[in-house]
Protein backbone atom coordinates (compact mmCIF):
# COMPACT_ATOMS: atom_id res chain seq x y z
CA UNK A 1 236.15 72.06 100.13
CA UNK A 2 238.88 69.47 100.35
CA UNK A 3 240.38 70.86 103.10
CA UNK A 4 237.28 70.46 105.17
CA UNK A 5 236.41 66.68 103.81
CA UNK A 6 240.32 66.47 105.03
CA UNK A 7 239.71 68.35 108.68
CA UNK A 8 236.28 66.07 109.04
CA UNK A 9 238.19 62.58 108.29
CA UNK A 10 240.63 63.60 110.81
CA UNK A 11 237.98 63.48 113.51
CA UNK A 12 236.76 60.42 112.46
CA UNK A 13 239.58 58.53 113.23
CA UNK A 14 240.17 56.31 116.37
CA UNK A 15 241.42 58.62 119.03
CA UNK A 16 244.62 56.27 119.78
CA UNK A 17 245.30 57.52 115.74
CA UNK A 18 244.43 60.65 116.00
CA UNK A 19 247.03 61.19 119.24
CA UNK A 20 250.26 59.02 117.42
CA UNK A 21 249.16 59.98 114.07
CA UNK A 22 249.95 55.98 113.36
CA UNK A 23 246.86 53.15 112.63
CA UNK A 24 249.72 51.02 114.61
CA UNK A 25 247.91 50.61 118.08
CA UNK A 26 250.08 51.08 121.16
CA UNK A 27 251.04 47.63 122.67
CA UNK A 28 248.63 46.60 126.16
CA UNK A 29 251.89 46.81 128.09
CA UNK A 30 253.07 50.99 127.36
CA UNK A 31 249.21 51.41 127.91
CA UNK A 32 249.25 49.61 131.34
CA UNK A 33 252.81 50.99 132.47
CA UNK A 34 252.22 54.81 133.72
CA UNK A 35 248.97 52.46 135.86
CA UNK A 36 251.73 50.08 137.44
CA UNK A 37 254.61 52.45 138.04
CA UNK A 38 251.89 55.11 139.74
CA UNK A 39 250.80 51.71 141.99
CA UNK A 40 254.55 51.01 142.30
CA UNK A 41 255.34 54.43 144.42
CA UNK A 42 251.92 54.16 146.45
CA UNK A 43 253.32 50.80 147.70
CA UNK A 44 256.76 52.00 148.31
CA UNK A 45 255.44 54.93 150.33
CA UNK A 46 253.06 52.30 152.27
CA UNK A 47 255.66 50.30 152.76
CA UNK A 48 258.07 52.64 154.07
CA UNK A 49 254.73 54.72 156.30
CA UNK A 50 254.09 50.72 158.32
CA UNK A 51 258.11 49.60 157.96
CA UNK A 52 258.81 50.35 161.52
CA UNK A 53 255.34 49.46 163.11
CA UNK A 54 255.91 45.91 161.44
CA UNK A 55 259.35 45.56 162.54
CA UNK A 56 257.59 45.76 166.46
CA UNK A 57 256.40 42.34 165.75
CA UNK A 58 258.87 40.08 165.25
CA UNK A 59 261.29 41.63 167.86
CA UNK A 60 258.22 41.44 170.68
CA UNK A 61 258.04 37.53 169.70
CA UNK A 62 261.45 37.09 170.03
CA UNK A 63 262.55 33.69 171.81
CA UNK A 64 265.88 35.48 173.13
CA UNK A 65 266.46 37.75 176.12
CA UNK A 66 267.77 40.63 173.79
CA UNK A 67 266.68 42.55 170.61
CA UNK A 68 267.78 41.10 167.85
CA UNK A 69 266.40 40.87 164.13
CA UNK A 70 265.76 38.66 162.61
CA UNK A 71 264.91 36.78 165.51
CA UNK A 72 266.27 33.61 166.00
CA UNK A 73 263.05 31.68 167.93
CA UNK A 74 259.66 32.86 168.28
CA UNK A 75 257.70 32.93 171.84
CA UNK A 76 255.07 34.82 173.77
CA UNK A 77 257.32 34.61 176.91
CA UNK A 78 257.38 38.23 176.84
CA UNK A 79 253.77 39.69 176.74
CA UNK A 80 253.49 37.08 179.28
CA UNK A 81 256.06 38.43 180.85
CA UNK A 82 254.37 42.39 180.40
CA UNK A 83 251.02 40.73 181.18
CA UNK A 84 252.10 39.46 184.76
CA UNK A 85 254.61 42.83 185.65
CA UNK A 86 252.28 45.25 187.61
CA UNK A 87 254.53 48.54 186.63
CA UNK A 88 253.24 47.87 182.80
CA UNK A 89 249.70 46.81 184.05
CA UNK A 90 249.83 50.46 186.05
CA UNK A 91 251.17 52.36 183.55
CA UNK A 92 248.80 50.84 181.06
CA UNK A 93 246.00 52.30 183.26
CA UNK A 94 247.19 55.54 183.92
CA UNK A 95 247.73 56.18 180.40
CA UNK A 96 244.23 55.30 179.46
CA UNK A 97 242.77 57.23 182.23
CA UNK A 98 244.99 60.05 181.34
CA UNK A 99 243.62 59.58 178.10
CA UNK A 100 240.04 59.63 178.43
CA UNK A 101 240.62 62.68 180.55
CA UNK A 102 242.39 64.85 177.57
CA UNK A 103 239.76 63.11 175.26
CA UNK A 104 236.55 64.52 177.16
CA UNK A 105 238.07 67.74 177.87
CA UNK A 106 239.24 68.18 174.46
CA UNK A 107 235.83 67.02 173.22
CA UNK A 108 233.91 69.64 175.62
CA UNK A 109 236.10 72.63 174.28
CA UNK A 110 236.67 71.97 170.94
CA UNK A 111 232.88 71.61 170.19
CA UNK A 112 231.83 74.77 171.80
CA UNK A 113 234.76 76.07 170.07
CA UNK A 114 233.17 75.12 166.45
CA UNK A 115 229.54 75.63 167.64
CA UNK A 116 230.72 79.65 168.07
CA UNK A 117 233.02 80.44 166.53
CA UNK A 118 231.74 82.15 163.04
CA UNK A 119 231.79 80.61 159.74
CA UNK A 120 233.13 83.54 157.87
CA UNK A 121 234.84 87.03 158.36
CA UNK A 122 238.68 87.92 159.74
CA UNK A 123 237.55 86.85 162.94
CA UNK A 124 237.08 83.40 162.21
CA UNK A 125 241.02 83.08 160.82
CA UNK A 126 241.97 84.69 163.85
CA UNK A 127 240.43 82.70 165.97
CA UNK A 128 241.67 79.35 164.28
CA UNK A 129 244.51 80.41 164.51
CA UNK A 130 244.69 80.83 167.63
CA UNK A 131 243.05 77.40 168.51
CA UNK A 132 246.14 75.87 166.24
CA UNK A 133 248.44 77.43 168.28
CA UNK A 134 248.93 73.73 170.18
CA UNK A 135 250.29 72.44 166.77
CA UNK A 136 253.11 74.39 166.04
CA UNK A 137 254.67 75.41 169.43
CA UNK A 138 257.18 72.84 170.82
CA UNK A 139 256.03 70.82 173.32
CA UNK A 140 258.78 71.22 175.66
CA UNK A 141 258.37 74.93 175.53
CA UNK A 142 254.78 74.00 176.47
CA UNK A 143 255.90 71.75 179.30
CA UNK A 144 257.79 74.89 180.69
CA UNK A 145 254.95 77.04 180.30
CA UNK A 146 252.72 75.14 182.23
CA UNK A 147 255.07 74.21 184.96
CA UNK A 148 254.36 77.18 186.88
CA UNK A 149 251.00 77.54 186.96
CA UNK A 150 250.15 73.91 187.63
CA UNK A 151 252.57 74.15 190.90
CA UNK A 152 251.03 77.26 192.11
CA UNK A 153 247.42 75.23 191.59
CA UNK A 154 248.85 71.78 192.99
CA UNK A 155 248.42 70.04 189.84
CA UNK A 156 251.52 69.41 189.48
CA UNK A 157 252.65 65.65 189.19
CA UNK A 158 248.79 64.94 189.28
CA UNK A 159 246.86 62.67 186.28
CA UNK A 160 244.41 65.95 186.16
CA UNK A 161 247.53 68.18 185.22
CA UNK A 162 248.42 66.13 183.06
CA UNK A 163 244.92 65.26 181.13
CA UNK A 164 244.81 69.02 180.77
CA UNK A 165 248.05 69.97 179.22
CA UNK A 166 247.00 66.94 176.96
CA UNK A 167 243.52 67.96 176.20
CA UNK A 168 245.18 71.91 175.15
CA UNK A 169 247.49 69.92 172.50
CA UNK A 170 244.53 67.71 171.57
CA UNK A 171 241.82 70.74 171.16
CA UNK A 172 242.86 71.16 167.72
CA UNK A 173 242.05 68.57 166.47
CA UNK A 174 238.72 67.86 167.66
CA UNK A 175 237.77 71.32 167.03
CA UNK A 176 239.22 70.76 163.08
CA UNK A 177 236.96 68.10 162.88
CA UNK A 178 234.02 69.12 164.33
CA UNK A 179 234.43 72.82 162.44
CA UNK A 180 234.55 70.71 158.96
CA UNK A 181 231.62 68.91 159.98
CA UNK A 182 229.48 71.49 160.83
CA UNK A 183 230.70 73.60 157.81
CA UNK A 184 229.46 70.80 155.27
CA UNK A 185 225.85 70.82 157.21
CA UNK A 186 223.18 72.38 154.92
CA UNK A 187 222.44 75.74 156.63
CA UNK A 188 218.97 75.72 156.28
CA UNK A 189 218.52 73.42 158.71
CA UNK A 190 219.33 75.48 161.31
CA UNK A 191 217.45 78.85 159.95
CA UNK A 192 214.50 76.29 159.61
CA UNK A 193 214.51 75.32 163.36
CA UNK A 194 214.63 78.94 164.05
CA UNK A 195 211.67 79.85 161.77
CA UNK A 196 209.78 77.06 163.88
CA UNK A 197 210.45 78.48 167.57
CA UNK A 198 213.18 76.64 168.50
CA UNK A 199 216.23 78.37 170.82
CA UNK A 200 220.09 78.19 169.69
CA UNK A 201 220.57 75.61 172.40
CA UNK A 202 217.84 73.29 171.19
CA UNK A 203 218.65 73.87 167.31
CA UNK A 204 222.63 72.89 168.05
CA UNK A 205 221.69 69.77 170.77
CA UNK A 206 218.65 68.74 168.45
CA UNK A 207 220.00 69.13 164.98
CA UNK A 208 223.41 69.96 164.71
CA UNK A 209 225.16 67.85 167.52
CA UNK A 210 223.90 64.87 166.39
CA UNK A 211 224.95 65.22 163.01
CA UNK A 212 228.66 66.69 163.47
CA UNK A 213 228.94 63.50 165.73
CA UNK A 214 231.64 61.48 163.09
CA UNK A 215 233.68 64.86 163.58
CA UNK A 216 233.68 64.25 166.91
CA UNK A 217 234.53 60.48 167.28
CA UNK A 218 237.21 61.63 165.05
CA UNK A 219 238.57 64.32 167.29
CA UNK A 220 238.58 62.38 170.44
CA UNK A 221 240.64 59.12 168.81
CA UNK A 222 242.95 61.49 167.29
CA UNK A 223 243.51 62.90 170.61
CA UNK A 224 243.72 59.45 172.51
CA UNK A 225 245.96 58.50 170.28
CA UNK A 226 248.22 61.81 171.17
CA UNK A 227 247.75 61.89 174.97
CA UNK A 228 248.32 57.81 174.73
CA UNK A 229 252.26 58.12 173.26
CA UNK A 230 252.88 61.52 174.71
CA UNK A 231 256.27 61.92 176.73
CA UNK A 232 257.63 65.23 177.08
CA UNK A 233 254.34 67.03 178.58
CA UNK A 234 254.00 63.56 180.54
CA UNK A 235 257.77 63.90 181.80
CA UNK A 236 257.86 67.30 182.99
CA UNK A 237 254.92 67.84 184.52
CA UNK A 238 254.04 64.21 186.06
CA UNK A 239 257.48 62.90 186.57
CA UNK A 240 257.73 59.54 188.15
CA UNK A 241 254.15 60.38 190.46
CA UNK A 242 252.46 59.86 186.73
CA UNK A 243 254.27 56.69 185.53
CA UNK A 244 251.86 56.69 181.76
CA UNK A 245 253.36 54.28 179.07
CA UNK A 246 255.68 56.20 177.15
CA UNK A 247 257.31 57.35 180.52
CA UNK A 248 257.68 54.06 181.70
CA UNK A 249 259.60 52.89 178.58
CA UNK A 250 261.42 55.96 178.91
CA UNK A 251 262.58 54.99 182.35
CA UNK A 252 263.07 51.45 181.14
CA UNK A 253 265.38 52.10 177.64
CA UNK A 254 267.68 54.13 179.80
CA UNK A 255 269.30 51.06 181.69
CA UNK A 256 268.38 48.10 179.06
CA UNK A 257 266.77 47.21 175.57
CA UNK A 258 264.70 43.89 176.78
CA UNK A 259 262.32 42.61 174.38
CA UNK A 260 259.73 43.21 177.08
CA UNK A 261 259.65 46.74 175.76
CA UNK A 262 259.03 45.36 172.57
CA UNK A 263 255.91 44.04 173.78
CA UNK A 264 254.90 46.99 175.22
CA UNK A 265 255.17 48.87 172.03
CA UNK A 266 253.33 45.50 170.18
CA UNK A 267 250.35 45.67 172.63
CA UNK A 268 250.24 49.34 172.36
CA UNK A 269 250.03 49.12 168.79
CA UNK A 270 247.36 46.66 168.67
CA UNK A 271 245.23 48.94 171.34
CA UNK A 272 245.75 52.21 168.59
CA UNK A 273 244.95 49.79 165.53
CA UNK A 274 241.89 48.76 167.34
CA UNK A 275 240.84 52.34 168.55
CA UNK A 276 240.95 53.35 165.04
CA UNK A 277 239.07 50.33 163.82
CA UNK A 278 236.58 51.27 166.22
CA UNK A 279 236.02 54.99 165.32
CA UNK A 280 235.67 54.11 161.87
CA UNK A 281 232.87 51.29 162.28
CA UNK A 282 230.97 53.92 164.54
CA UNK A 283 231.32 56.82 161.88
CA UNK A 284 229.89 54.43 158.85
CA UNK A 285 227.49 52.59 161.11
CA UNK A 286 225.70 56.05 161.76
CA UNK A 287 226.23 57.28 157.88
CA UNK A 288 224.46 54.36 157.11
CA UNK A 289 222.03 55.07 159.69
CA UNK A 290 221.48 58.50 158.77
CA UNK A 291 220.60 57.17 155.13
């Protein structure tokens, strides 16, 4: 009998007493410290994840006619400078063309991709697999690859050929995406459109396209963003006919470091930033729509 009047006061205790076996409470600072050392790390990591995008800054809005940090004057005089040369205006453009290119052929594939592949089975992990194939094979093995076929077709040293070697490194990611997205859709949506008449075609452009649309958005900025800083693929197969941005600071570094570059790298940071920004204003402006 006592021992169970002694087991029942036990529970009744605070919990902070029953864990130290003490009525002394912990002080507010031991309690708070495993909170502030865990925020600690997460800033170091952030810190150390935007350290080099921030040091683009100050070196693009440097006063001086060399790279220097800290620098020691600040002026625009060089994205004017980038602003008024009509090599970075063109390569600018050809990047974003060869961009949207990869983008909407990535887009294209990698949604069919999704749409048939099946959910389930060996076939499906074979089949993934394959699609991930771009991720893991080096991309100047890739540039080799391609070289051949793209001269015997004349799309060689062509934006096309390029957009396409692009849009094969891009594919897995929109079709990752757009895979997840449709995988999280309630199937009985579908089977319900079926019950009702409707074909495959209608039942995926009615129902299930417009709803695995975030996955999408998400695919195509991931692979603008890839096809926008890509060199090697860029370099072999366009050469100097396809002057994009990376290969024009490429050609540039090679001779001299001019803050101009910096500037370069600033605006092109600011253009990803804002891409991003974008793509995530669509994707909760149509959750919220689809509330």
């Amino acid at each position: 009998m006592s021992a169970m009047t002694d087991a029942s006061s036990v529970t009744d205790l605070p919990p902070i007493v029953q864990r130290t076996g003490s009525l002394r409470p912990r002080p507010k600072w031991l309690l708070a410290a495993p909170r502030v050392l865990w925020g600690a790390c997460i800033a170091v990591i952030l810190f150390y994840v935007a350290l080099p995008t921030l040091f683009v800054f100050p070196l693009a809005l440097t006063g001086g006619d060399v790279l220097t940090f800290p620098p020691q004057s600040l002026s625009l005089v060089h994205i004017q400078n980038v602003i008024a040369d009509v090599m970075w205006r063109n390569a600018f453009v050809t990047s974003i063309q060869v961009a949207l290119m990869a983008a909407l052929i990535a887009a294209v594939i990698g949604t069919t991709l999704a749409a048939v592949i099946p959910r389930r089975g060996w076939l499906r992990v074979s089949l993934e697999a394959t699609v991930a194939l771009p991720l893991v094979i080096p991309p100047v093995v890739l540039a080799v690859a391609w070289f051949g076929p793209w001269s015997s077709l004349s799309l060689l040293y062509t934006p096309l050929g390029v957009a396409i070697t692009h849009a094969f490194l891009g594919l897995p990611f929109v079709y990752l995406n757009v895979a997840g997205a449709i995988n999280s859709l309630d199937p009985q949506l579908p089977l319900a459109a079926r019950s009702l008449g409707a074909r495959p075609a209608v039942v995926f452009t009615r129902i299930t396209l417009p709803l695995v649309v975030p996955g999408i958005i998400a695919g195509v900025v991931l692979t603008l963003i890839f096809s926008f800083d890509e060199l090697i693929l860029a370099l072999f197969l366009g050469g100097g006919a396809v002057a994009t941005l990376p290969v024009s600071i490429w050609g540039q570094i090679q001779y001299a470091t001019s803050p101009d570059i910096a500037a370069v790298a600033m605006i092109a940071t600011l253009l990803t930033i804002s891409a991003v920004g974008l793509a995530l204003g669509i994707q909760v402006a149509m959750r919220r729509r689809g509330r």
